[in-house]
PDB file of N, CA and C in Angstrom:
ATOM      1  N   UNK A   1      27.390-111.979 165.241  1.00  0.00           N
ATOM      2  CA  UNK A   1      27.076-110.615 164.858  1.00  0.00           C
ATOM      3  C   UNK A   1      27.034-110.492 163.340  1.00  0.00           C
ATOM      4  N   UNK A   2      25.884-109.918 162.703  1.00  0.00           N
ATOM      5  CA  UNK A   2      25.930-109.518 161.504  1.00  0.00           C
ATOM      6  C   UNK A   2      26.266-108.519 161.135  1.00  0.00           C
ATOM      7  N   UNK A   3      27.188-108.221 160.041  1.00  0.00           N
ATOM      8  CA  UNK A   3      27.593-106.633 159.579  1.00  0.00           C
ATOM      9  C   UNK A   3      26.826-106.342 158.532  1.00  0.00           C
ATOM     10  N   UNK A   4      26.210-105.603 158.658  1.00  0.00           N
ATOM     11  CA  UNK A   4      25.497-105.066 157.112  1.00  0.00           C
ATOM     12  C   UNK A   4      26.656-104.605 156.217  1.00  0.00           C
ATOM     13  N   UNK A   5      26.472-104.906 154.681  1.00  0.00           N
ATOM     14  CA  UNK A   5      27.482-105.075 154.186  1.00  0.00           C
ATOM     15  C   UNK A   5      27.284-103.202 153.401  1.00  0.00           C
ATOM     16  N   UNK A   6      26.373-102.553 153.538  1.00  0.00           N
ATOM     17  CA  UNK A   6      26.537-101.049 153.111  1.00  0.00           C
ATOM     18  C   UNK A   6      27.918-100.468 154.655  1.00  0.00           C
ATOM     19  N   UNK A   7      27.618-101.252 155.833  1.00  0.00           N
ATOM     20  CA  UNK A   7      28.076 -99.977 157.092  1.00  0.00           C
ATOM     21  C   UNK A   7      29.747-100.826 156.805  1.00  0.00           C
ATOM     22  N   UNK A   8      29.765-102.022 156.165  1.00  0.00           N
ATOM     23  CA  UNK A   8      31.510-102.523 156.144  1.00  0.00           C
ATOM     24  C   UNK A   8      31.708-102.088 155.001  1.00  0.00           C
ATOM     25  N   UNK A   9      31.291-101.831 153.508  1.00  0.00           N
ATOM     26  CA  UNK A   9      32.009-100.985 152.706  1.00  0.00           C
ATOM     27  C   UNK A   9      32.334 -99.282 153.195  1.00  0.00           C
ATOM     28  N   UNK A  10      31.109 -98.698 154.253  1.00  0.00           N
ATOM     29  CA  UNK A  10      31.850 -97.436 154.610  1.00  0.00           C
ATOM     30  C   UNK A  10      33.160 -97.625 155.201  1.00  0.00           C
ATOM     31  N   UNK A  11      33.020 -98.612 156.457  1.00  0.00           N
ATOM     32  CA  UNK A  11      34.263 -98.819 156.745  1.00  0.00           C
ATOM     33  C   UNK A  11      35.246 -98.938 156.232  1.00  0.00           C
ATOM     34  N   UNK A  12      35.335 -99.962 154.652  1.00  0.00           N
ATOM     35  CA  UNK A  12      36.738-100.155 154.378  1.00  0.00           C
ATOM     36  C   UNK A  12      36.906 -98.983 153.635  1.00  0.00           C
ATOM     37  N   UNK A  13      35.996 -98.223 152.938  1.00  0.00           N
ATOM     38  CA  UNK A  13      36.295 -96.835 152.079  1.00  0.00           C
ATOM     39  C   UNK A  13      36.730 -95.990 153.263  1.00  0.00           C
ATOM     40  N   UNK A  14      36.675 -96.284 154.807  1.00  0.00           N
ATOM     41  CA  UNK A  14      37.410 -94.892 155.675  1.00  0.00           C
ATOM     42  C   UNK A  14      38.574 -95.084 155.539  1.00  0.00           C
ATOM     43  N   UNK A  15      39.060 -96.964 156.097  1.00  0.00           N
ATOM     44  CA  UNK A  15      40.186 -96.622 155.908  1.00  0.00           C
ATOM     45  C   UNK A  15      40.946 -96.655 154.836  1.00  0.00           C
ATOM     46  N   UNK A  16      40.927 -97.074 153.364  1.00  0.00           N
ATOM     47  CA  UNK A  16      41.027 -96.439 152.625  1.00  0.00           C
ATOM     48  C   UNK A  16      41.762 -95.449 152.302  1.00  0.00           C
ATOM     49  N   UNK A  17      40.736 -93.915 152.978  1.00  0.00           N
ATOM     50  CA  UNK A  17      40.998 -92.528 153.206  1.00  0.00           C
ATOM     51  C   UNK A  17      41.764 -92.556 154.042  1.00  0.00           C
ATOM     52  N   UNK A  18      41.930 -92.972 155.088  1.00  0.00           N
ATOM     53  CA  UNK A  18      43.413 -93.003 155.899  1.00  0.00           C
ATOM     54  C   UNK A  18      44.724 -93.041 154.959  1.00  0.00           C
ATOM     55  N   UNK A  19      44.226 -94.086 154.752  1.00  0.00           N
ATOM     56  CA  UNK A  19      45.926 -94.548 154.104  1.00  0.00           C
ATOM     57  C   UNK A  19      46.101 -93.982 152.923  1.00  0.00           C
ATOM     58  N   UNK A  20      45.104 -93.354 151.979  1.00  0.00           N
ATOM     59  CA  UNK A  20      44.911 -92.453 151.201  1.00  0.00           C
ATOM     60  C   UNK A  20      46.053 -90.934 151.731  1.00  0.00           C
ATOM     61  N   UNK A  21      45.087 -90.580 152.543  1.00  0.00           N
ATOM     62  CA  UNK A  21      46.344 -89.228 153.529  1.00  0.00           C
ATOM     63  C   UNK A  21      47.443 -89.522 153.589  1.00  0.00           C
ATOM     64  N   UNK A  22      47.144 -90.166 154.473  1.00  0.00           N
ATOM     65  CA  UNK A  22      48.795 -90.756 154.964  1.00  0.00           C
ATOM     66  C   UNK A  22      50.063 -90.990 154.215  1.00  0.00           C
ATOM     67  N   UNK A  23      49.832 -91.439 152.891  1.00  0.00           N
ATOM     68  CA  UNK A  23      50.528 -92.250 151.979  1.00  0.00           C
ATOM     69  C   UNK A  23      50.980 -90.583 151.379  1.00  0.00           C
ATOM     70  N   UNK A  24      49.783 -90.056 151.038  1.00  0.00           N
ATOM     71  CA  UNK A  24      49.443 -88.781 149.931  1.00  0.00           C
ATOM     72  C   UNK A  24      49.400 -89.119 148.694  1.00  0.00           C
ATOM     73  N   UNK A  25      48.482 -90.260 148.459  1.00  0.00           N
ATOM     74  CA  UNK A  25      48.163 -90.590 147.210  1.00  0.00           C
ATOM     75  C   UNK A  25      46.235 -90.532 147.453  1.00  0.00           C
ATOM     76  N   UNK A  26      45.721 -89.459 147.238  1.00  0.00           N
ATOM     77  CA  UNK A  26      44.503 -89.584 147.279  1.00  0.00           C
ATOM     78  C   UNK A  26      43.603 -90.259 146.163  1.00  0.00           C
ATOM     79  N   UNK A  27      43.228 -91.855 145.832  1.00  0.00           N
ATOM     80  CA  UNK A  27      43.005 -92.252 145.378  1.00  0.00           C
ATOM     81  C   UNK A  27      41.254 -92.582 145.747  1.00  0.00           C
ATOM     82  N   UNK A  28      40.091 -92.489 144.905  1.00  0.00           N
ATOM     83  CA  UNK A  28      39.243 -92.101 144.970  1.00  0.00           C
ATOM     84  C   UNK A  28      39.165 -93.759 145.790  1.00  0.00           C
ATOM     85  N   UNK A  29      37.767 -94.507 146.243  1.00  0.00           N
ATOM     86  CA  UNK A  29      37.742 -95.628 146.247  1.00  0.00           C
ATOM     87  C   UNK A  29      37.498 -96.942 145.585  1.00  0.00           C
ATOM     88  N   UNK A  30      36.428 -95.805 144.461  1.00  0.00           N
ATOM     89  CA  UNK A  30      35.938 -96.429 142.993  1.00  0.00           C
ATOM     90  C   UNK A  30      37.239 -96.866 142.085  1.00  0.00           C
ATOM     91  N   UNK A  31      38.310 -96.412 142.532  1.00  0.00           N
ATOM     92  CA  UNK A  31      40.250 -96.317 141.725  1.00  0.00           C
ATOM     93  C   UNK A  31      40.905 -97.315 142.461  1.00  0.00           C
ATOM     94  N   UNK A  32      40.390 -97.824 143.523  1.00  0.00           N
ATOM     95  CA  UNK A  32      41.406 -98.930 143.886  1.00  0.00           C
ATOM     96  C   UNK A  32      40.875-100.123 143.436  1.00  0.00           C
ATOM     97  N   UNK A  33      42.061-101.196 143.277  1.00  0.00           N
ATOM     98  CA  UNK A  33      41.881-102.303 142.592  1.00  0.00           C
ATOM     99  C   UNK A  33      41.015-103.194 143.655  1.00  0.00           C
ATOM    100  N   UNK A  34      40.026-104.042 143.071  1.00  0.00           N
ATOM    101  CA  UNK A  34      39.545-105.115 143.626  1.00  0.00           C
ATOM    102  C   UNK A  34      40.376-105.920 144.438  1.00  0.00           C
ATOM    103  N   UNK A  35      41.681-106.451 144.456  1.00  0.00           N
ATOM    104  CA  UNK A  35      42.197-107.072 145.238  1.00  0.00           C
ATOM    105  C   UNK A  35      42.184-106.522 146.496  1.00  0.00           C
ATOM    106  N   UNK A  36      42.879-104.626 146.452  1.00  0.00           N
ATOM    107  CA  UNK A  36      42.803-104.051 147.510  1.00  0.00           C
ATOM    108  C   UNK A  36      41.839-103.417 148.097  1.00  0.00           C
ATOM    109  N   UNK A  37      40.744-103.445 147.697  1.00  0.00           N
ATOM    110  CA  UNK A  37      39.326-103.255 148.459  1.00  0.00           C
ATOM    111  C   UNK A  37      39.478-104.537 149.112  1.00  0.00           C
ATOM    112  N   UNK A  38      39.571-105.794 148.729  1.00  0.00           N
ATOM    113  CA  UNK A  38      38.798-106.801 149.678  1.00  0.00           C
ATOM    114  C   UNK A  38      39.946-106.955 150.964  1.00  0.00           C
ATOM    115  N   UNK A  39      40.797-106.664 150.992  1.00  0.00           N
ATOM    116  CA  UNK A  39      41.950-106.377 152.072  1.00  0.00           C
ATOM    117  C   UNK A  39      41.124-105.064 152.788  1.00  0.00           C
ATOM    118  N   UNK A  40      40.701-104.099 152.461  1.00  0.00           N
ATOM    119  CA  UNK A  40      40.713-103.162 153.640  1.00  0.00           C
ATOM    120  C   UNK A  40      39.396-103.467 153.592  1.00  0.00           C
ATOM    121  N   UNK A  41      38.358-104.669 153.343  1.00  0.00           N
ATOM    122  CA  UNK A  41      37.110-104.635 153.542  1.00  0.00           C
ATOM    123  C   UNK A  41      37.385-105.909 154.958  1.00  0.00           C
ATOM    124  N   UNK A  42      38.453-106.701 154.614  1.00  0.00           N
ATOM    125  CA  UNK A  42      39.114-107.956 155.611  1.00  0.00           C
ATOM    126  C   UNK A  42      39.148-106.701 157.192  1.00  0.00           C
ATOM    127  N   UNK A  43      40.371-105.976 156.848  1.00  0.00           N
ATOM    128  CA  UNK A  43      40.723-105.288 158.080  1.00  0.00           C
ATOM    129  C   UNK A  43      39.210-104.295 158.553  1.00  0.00           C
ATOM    130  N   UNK A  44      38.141-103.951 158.035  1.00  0.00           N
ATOM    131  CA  UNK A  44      37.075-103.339 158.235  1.00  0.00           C
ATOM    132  C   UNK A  44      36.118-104.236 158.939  1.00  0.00           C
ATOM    133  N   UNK A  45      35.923-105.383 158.633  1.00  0.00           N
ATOM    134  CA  UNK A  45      35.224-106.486 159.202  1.00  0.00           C
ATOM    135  C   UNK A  45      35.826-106.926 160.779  1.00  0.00           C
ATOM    136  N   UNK A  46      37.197-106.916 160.945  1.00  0.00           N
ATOM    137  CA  UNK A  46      37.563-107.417 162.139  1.00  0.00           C
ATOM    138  C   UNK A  46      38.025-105.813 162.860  1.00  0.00           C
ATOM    139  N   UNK A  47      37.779-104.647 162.736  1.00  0.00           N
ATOM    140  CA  UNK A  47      38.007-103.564 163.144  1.00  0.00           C
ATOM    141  C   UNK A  47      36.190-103.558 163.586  1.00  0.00           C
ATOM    142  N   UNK A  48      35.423-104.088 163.008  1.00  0.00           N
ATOM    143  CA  UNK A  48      33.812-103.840 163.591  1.00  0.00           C
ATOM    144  C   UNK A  48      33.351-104.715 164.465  1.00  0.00           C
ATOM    145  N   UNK A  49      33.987-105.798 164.233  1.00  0.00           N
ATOM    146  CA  UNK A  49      33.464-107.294 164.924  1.00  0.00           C
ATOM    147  C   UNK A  49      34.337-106.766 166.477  1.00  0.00           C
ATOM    148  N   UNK A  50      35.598-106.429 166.583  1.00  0.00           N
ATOM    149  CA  UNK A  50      36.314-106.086 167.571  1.00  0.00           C
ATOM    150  C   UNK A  50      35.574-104.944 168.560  1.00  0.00           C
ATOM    151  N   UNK A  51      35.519-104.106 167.465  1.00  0.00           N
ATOM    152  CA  UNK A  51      34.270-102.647 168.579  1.00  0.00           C
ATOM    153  C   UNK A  51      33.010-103.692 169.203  1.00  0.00           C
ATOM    154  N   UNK A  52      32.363-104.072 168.456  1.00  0.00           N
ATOM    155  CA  UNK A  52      30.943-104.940 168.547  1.00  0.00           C
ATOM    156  C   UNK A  52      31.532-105.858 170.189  1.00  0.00           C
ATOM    157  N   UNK A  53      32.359-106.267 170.034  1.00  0.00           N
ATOM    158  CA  UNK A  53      32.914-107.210 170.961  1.00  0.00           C
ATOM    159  C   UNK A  53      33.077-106.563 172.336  1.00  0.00           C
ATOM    160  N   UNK A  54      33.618-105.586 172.393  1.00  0.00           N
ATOM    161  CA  UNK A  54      34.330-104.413 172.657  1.00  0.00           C
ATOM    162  C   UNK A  54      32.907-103.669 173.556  1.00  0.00           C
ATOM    163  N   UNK A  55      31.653-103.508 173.230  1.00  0.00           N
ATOM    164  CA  UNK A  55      30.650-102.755 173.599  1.00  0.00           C
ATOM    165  C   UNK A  55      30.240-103.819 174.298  1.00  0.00           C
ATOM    166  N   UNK A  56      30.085-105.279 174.010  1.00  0.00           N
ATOM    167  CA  UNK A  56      28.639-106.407 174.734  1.00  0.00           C
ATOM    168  C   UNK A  56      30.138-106.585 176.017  1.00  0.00           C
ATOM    169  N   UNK A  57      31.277-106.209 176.120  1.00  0.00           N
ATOM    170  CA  UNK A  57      31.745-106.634 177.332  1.00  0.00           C
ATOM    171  C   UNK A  57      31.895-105.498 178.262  1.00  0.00           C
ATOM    172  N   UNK A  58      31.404-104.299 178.067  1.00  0.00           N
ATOM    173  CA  UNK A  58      31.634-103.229 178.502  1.00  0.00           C
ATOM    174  C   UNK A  58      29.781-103.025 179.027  1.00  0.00           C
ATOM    175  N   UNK A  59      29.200-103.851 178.447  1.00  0.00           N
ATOM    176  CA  UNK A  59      27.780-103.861 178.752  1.00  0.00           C
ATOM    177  C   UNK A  59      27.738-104.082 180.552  1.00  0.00           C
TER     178      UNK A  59
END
């Protein structure tokens, strides 16, 4: 499966915004450090590949 890499940066900028709330540090996404983008871009990739997975067995 290929992820287009515009629909996995929305992803990791959602959750992001999760943990953004959650925390209550609303930090824009353009404000988080490069290390921690590529961590919630990691958990965004296997949160899509999992749905993707998730739909062709439910097919």
């Amino acid at each position: 499966m290929r992820i287009d890499d515009h629909e996995l940066e929305a992803a990791a900028a959602a959750i992001q915004r999760v943990v953004a709330n959650r925390s209550g540090r609303g930090r824009n996404w353009f404000a988080v450090p490069e290390a921690q983008r590529r961590q919630y871009r990691e958990e965004a990739r296997a949160a899509l590949e999992a749905a993707s997975a998730a739909a062709v067995g439910a097919a």
